[in-house]
Protein backbone atom coordinates (compact mmCIF):
# COMPACT_ATOMS: atom_id res chain seq x y z
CA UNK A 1 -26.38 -17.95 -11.43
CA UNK A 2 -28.98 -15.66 -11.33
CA UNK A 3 -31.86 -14.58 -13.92
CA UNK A 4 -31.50 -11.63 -16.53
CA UNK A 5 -34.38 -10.07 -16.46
CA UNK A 6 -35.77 -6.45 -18.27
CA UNK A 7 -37.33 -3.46 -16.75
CA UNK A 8 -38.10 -0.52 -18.55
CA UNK A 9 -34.89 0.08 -20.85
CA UNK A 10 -32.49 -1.28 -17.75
CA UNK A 11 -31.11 -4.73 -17.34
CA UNK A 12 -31.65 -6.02 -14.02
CA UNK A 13 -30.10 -9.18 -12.51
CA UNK A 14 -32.18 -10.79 -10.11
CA UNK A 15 -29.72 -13.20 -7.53
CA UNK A 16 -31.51 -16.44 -7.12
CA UNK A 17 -32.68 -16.62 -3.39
CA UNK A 18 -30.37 -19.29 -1.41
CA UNK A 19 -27.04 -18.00 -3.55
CA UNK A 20 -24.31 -16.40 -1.38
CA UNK A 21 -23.74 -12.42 -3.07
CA UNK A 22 -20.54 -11.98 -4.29
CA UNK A 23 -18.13 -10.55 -2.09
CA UNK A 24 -15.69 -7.72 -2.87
CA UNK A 25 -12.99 -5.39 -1.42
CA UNK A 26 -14.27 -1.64 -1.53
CA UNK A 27 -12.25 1.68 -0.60
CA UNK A 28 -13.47 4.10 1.45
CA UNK A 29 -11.86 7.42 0.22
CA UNK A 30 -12.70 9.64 3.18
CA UNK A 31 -10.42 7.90 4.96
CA UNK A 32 -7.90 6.66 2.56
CA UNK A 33 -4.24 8.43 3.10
CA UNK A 34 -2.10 7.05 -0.12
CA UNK A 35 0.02 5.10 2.08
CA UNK A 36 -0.26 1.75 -0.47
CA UNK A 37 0.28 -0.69 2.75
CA UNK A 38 -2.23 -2.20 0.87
CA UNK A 39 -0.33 -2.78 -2.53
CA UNK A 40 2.58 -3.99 -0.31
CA UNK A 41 0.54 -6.72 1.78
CA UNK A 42 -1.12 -7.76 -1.69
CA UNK A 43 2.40 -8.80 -3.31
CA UNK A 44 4.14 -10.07 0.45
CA UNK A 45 0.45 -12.54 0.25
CA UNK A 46 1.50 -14.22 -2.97
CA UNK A 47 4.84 -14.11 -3.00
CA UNK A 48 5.30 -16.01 0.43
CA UNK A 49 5.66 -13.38 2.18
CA UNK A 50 8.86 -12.08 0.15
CA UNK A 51 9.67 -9.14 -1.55
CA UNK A 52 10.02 -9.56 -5.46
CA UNK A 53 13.24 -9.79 -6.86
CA UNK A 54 12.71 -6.73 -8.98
CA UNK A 55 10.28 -3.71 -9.11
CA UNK A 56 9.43 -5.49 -12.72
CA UNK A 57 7.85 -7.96 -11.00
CA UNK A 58 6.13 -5.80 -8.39
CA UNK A 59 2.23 -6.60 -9.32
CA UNK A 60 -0.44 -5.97 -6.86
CA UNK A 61 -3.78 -7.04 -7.67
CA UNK A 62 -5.45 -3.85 -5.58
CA UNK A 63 -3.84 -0.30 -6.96
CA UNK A 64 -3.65 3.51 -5.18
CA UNK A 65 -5.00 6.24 -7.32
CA UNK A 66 -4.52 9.98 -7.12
CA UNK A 67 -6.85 11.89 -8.29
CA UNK A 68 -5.65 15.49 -7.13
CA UNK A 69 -6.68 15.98 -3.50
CA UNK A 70 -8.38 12.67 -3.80
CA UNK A 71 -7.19 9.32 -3.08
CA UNK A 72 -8.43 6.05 -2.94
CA UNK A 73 -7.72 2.25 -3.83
CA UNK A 74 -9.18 0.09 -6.49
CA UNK A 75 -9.57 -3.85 -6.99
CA UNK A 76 -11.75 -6.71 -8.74
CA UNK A 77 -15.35 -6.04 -7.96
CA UNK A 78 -16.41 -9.77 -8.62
CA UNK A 79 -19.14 -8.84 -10.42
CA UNK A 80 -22.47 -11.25 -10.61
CA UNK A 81 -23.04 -11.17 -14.21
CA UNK A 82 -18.85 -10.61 -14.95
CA UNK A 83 -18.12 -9.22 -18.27
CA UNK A 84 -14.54 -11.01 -17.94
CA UNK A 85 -16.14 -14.25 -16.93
CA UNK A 86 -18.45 -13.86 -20.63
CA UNK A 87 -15.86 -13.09 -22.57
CA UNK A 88 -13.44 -16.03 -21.41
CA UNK A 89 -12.92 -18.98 -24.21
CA UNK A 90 -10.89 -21.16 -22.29
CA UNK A 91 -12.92 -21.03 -18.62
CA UNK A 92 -10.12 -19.54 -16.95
CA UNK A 93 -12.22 -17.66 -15.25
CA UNK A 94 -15.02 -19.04 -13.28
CA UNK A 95 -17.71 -18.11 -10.46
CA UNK A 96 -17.61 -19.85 -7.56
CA UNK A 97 -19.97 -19.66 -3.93
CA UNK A 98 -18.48 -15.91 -3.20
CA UNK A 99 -16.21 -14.41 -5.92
CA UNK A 100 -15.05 -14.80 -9.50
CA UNK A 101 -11.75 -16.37 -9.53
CA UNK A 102 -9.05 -16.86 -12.14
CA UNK A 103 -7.29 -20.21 -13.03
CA UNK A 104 -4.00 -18.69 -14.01
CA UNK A 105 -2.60 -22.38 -15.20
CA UNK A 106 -5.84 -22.22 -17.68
CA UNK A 107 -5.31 -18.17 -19.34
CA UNK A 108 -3.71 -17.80 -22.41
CA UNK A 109 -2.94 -14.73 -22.35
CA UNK A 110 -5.69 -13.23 -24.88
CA UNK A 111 -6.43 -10.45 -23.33
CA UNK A 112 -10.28 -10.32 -23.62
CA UNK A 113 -10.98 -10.12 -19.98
CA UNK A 114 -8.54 -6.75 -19.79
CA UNK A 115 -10.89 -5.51 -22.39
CA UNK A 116 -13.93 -6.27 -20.67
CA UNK A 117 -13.75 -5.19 -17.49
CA UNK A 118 -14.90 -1.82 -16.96
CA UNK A 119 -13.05 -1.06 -13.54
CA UNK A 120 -9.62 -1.92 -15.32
CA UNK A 121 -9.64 -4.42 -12.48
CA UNK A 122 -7.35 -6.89 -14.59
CA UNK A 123 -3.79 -6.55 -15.67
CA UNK A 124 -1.26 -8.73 -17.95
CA UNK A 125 1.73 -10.05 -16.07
CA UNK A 126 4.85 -11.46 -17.22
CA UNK A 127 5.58 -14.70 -15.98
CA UNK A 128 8.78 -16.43 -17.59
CA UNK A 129 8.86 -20.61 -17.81
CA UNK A 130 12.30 -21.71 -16.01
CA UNK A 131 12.32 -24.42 -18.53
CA UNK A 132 12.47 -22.62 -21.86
CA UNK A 133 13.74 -19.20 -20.52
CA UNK A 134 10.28 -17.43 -22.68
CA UNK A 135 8.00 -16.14 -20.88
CA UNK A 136 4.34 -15.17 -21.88
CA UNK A 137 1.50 -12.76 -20.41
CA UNK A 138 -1.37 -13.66 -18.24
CA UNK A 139 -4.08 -11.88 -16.60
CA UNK A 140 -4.08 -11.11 -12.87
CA UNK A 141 -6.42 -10.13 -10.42
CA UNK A 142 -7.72 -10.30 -7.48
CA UNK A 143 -8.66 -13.71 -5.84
CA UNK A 144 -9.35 -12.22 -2.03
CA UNK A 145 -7.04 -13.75 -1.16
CA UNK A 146 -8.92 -17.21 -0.53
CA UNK A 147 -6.00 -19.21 0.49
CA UNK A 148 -5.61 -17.25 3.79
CA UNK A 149 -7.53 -17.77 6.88
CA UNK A 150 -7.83 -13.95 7.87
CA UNK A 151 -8.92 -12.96 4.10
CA UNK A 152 -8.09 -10.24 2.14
CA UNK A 153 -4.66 -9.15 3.21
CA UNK A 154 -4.85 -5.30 1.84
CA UNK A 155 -7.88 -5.54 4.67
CA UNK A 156 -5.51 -6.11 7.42
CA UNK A 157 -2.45 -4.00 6.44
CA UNK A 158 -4.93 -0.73 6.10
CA UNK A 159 -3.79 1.32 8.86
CA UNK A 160 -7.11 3.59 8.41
CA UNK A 161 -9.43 0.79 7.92
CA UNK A 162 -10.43 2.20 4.68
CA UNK A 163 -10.86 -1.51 2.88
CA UNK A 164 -13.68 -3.40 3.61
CA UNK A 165 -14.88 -6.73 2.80
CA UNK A 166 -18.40 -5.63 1.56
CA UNK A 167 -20.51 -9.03 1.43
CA UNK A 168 -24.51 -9.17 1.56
CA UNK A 169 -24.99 -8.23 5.54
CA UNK A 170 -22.80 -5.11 4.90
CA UNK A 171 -24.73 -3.85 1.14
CA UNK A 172 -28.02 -4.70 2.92
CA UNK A 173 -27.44 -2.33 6.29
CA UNK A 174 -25.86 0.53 3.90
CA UNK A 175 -29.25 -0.70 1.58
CA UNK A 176 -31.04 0.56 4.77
CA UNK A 177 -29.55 3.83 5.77
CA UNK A 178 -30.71 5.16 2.67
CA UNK A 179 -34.11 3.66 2.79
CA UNK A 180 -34.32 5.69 6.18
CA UNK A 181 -33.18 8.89 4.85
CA UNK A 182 -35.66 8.64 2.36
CA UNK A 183 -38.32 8.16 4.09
CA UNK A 184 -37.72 11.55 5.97
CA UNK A 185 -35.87 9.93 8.79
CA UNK A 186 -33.57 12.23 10.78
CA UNK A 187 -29.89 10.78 9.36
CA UNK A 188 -27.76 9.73 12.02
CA UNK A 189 -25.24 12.40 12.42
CA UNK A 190 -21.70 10.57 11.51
CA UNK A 191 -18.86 11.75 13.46
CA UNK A 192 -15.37 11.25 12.13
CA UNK A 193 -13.76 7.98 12.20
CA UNK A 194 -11.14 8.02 14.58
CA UNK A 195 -8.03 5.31 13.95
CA UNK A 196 -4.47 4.87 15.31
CA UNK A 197 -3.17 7.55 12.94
CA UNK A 198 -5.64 10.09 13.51
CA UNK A 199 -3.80 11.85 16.11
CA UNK A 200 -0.04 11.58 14.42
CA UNK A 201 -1.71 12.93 10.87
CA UNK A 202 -3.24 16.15 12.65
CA UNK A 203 0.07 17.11 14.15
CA UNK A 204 1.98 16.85 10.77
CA UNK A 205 1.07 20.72 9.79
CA UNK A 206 2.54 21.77 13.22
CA UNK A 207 5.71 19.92 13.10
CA UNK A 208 6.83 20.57 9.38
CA UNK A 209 9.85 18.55 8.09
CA UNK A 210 13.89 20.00 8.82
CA UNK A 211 16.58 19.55 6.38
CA UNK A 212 19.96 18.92 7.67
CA UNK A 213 21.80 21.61 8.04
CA UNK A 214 24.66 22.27 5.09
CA UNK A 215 28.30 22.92 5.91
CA UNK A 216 29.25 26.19 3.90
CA UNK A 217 31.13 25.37 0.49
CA UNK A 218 34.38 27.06 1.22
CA UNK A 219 34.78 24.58 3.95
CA UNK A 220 33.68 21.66 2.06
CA UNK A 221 35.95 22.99 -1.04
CA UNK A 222 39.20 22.89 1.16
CA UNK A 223 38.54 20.07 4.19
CA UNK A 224 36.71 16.80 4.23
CA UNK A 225 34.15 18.06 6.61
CA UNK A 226 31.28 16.21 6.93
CA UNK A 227 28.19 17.97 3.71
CA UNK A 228 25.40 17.39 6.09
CA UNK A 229 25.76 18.06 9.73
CA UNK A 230 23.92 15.64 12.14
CA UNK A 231 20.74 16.36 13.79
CA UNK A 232 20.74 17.16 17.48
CA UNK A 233 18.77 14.42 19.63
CA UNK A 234 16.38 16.79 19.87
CA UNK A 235 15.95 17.14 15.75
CA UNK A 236 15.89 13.39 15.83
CA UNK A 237 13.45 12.49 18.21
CA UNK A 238 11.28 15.53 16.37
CA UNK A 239 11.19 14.33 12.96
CA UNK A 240 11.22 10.85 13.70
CA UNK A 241 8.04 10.85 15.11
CA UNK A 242 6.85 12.02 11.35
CA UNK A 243 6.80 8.39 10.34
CA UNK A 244 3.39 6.89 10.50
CA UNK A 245 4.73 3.31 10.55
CA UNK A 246 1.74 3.09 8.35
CA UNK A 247 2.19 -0.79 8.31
CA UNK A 248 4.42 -3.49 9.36
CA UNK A 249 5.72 -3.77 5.80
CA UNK A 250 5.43 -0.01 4.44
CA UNK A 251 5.98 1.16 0.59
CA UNK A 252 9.52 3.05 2.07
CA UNK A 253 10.76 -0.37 3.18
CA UNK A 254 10.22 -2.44 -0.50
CA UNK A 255 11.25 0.84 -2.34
CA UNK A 256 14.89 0.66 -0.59
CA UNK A 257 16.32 -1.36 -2.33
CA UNK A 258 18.18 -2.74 0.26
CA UNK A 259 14.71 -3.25 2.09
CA UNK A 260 15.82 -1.52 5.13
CA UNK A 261 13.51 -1.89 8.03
CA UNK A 262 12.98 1.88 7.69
CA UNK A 263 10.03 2.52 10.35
CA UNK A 264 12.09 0.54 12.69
CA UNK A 265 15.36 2.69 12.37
CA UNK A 266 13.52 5.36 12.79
CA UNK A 267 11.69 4.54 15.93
CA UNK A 268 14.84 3.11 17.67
CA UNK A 269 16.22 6.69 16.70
CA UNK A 270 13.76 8.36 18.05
CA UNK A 271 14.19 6.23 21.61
CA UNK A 272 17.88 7.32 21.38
CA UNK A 273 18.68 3.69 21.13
CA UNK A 274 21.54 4.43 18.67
CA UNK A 275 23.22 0.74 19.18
CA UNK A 276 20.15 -1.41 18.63
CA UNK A 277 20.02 1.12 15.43
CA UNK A 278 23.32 0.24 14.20
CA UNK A 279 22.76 -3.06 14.55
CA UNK A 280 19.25 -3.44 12.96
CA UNK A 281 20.82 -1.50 9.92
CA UNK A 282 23.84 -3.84 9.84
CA UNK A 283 21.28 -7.20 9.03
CA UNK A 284 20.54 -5.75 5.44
CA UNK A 285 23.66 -3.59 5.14
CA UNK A 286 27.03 -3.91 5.26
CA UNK A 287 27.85 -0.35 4.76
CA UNK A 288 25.40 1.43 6.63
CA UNK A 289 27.69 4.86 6.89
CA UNK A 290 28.69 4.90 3.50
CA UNK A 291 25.28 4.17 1.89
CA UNK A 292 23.71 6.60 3.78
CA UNK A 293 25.61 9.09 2.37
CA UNK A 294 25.06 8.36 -1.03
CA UNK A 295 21.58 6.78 -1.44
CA UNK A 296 19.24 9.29 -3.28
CA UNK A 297 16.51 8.71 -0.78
CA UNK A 298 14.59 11.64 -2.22
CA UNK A 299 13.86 9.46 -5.25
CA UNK A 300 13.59 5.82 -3.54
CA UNK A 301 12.03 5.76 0.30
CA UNK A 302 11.38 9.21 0.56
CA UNK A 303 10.21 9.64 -3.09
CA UNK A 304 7.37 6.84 -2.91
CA UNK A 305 5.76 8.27 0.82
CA UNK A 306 2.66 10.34 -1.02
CA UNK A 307 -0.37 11.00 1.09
CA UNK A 308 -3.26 13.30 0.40
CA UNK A 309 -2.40 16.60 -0.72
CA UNK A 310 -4.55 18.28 2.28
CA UNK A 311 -2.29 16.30 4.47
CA UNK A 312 1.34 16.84 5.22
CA UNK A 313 4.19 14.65 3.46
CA UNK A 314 5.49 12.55 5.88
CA UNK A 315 9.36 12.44 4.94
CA UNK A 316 11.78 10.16 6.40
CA UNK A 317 15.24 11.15 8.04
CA UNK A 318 17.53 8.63 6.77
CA UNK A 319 20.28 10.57 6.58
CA UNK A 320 20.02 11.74 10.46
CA UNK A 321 19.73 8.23 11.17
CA UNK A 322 22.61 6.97 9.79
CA UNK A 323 24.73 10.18 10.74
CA UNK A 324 23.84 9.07 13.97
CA UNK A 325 25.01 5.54 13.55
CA UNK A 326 27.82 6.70 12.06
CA UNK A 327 29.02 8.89 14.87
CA UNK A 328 28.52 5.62 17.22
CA UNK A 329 30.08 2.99 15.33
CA UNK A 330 33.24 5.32 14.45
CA UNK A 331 33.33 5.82 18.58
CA UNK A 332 32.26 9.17 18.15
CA UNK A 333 30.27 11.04 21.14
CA UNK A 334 26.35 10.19 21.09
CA UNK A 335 24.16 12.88 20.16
């Protein structure tokens, strides 16, 4: 551990040489979207790759906040001198080579750590004994993710690259930059980082979203005409390619409850590959053309895509989707 040492009226701790810094996930909110692939890869990464069983038990250790036009994601900074680790009777939380970790078996749910930590980087969780049917609270936080071989998996689900692993190399060549532009040094002039979504994100504004069109209510009132009318291919292919298949396991996915493969509907829609459609949605439904009638996607998928507010929503088209696989699997014509 290293010294505590006073200069002036400020603390300073001073890392013994030889001692490895302690690593930590940090957002970068320039080019953070809201899109909380990270929150989803953070639960899949402890729960075996599973969805939980109920949004109650939905607890990522790295969180999304909005913050008006601002956005940006927070986690555990493992701290060197930890206020959490201090305040911990029980040593359930410990420092080790590159992090401060937490013994979950060893917490009895006090609370002192929640109290402690000023990034509100800790959280109590439920967690019910099968035995006894009680349950109790522990902490939780983040671990980064030390059981897995490609570390931190919020890092690899960020479609932006926002999250980085910031470790001593990284703090030191950021340490650096601003020596340099201190010392009068013309500032290397940063041009915009350019990712896989860059392009799709910039044509939002231009292609806003369509509603489906209704079919007047004297018709509805006295006929069993269809309430929506389906998109044209056209409409389809147009407001499919709205989804940013932001990850391989996005927030509209786990907030269906179903867990529809949503991205992937959409993008076999969009290819006007209407079977392979009917049959993806067929795996994790069994009525496909009667729950897309009635799901309130505006408050589940739909109601959960937030990005920045200087960007466009990015809505989904569910209900053209399954219109569309409706119209197939009834042996309807093909749009």
């Amino acid at each position: 551990m290293g010294a505590v040492g006073a200069e002036g009226s400020h603390t300073v701790l001073r890392v013994t040489v030889g001692e490895v810094m302690n690593q930590f996930v940090v957002a970068n909110a320039n080019d953070c979207i809201g899109c909380r692939s990270c929150e989803i890869a953070c639960v899949l990464s402890h729960n075996g790759g599973r969805y939980p069983d109920d949004a109650e038990a939905f607890h990522p250790c790295i969180h999304v906040v909005t913050d008006g036009a601002r956005v940006s994601a927070t986690t555990c900074r493992h701290c060197e001198d930890a206020p959490c680790l201090n305040v911990c009777l029980v040593g359930a939380i410990t420092r080790k080579s590159d992090g401060i970790y937490l013994n979950k078996a060893k917490c009895t749910g006090c609370k002192r750590c929640v109290q402690a930590c000023p990034f509100g980087a800790i959280q109590m969780v439920p967690k019910k004994d099968t035995a006894s049917g009680h349950g109790k609270a522990q902490a939780h936080k983040c671990n980064l993710c030390q059981d897995h071989e490609k570390g931190p998996a919020c890092i690899q689900a960020c479609p932006t690259r926002a999250l980085h692993l910031l470790d001593e190399q990284l703090l030191d060549k950021q340490r650096q930059k601003k020596q340099q532009r201190t010392a009068g040094e013309p500032a290397e002039s940063k041009m915009p980082y350019i990712h896989r979504l860059t392009p799709l994100l910039d044509s939002l504004p231009h292609r806003p979203r369509q509603e489906a069109a209704k079919s007047p209510l004297e018709l509805r009132k006295t006929t069993f005409v269809e309430t929506y009318q389906p998109f044209s291919s056209q409409q389809v292919s147009s407001q499919a390619e709205r989804c940013l298949r932001c990850s391989d396991r996005a927030v509209c996915e786990w907030t269906c409850p179903l867990h529809n493969d949503i991205p992937k509907l959409l993008e076999l829609a969009k290819q006007g590959r209407i079977e392979e459609a009917a049959e993806l949605s067929h795996q994790t439904s069994s009525l496909p053309e009667v729950c897309g009638r009635i799901c309130p996607q505006d408050r589940l998928c739909e109601g959960h895509v937030h990005l920045r507010q200087n960007m466009a929503r990015s809505p989904l088209v569910m209900l053209s989707v399954i219109s569309t696989i409706r119209r197939w699997q009834t042996g309807g014509s093909q749009i």
